[in-house]
C-alpha atoms as a PDB file:
ATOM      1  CA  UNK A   1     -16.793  -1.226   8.083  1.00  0.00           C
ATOM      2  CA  UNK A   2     -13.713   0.358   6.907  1.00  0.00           C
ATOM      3  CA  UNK A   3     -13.217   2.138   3.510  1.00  0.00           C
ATOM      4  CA  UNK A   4     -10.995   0.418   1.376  1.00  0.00           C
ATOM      5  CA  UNK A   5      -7.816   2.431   0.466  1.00  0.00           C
ATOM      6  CA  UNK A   6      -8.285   4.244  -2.822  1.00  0.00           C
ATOM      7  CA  UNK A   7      -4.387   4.924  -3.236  1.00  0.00           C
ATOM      8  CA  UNK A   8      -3.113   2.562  -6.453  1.00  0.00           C
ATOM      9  CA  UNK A   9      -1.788  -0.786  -5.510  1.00  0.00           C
ATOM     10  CA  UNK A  10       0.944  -2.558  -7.634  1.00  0.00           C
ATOM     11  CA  UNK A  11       1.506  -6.835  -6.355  1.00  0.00           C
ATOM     12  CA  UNK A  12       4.430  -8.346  -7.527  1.00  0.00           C
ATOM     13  CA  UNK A  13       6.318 -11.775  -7.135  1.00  0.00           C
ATOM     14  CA  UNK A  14       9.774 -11.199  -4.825  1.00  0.00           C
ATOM     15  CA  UNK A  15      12.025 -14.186  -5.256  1.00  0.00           C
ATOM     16  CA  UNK A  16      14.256 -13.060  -3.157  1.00  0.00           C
ATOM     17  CA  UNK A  17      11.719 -12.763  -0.176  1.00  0.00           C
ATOM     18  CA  UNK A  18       9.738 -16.141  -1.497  1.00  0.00           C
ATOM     19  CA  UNK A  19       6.481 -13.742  -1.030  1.00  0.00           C
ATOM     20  CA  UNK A  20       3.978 -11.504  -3.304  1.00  0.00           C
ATOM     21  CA  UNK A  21       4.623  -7.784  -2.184  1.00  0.00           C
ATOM     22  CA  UNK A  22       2.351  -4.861  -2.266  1.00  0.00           C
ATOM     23  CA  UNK A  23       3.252  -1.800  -2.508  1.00  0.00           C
ATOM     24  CA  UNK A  24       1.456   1.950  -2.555  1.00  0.00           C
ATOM     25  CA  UNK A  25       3.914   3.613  -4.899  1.00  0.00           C
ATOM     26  CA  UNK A  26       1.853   6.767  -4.081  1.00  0.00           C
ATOM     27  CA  UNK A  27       2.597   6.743  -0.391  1.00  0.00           C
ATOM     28  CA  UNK A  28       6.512   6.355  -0.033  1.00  0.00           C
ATOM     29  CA  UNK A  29       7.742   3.215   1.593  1.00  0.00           C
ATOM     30  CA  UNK A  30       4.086   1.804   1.930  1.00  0.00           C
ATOM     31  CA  UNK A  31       4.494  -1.835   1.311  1.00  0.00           C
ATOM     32  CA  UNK A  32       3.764  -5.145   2.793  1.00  0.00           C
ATOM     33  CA  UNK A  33       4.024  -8.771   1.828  1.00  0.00           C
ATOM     34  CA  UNK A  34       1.578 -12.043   1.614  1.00  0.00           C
ATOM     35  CA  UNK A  35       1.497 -15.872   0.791  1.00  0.00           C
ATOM     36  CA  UNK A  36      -0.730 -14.791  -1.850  1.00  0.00           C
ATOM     37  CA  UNK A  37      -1.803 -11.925  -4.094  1.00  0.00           C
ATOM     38  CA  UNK A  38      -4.701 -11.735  -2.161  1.00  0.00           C
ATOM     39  CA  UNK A  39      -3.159 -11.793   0.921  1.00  0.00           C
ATOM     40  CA  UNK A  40      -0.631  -8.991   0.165  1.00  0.00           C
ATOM     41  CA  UNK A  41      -3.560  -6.875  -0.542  1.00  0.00           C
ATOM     42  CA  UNK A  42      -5.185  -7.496   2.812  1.00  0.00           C
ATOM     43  CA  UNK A  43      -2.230  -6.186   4.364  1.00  0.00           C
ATOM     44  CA  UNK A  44      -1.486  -3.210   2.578  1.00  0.00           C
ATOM     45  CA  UNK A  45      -4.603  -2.164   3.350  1.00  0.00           C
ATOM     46  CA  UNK A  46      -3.744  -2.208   6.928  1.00  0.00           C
ATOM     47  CA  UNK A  47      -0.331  -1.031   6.603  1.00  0.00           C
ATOM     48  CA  UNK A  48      -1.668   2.327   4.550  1.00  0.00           C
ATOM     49  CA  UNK A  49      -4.361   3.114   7.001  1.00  0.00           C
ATOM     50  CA  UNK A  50      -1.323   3.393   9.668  1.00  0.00           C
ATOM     51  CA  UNK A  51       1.038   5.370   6.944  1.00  0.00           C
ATOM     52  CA  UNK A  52      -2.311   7.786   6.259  1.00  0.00           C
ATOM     53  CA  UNK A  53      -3.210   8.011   9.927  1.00  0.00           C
ATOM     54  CA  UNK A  54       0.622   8.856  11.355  1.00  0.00           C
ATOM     55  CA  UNK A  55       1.562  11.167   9.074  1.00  0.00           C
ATOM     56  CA  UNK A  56      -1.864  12.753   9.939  1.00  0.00           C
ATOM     57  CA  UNK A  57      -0.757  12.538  13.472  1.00  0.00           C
ATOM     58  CA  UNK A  58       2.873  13.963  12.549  1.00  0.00           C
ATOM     59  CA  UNK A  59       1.005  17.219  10.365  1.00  0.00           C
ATOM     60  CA  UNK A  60       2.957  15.469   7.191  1.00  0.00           C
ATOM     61  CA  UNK A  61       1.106  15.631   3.614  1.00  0.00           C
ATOM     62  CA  UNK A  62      -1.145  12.593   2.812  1.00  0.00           C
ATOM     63  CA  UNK A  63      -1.090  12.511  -1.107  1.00  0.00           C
ATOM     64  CA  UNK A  64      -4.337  12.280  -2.711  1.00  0.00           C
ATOM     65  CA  UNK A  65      -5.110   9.147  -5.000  1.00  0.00           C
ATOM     66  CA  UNK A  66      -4.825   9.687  -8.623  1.00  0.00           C
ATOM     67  CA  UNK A  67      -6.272   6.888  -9.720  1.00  0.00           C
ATOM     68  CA  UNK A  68      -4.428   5.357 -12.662  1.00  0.00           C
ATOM     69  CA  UNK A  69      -0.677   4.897 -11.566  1.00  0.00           C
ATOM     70  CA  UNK A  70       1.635   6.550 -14.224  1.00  0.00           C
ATOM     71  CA  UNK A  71       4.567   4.525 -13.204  1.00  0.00           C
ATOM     72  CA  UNK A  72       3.370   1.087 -12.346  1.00  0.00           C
END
């Protein structure tokens, strides 16, 4: 099983995409999109797995959660 991501999530309503988007605030440019709230969760926790795991593979910084978001 994998680990669910520990990074803070924020899920909002985009009119303009007609979609809930999720976004990691804490890992730049992390987001991804769903039908659903619960869909747009599922997939950001995909999509940060491959934003951890390439910047891994590029040496780049992977910041660690902080738990409450200060700016959500």
């Amino acid at each position: 099983m994998i680990a669910p991501l520990k990074h803070g999530v924020v899920i909002s309503w985009s009119a303009d995409d007609e979609a809930f988007i999720a976004e990691a605030p804490e890992l730049p440019g992390c987001a991804a999109d769903g039908e659903t709230p619960q869909d747009a969760l599922a997939q950001i926790q995909i999509v940060a797995r491959e934003w951890i795991e390439t910047a891994r593979e590029l040496g780049r910084p992977v910041p660690e959660p902080r738990g409450r978001l200060l700016f959500a």
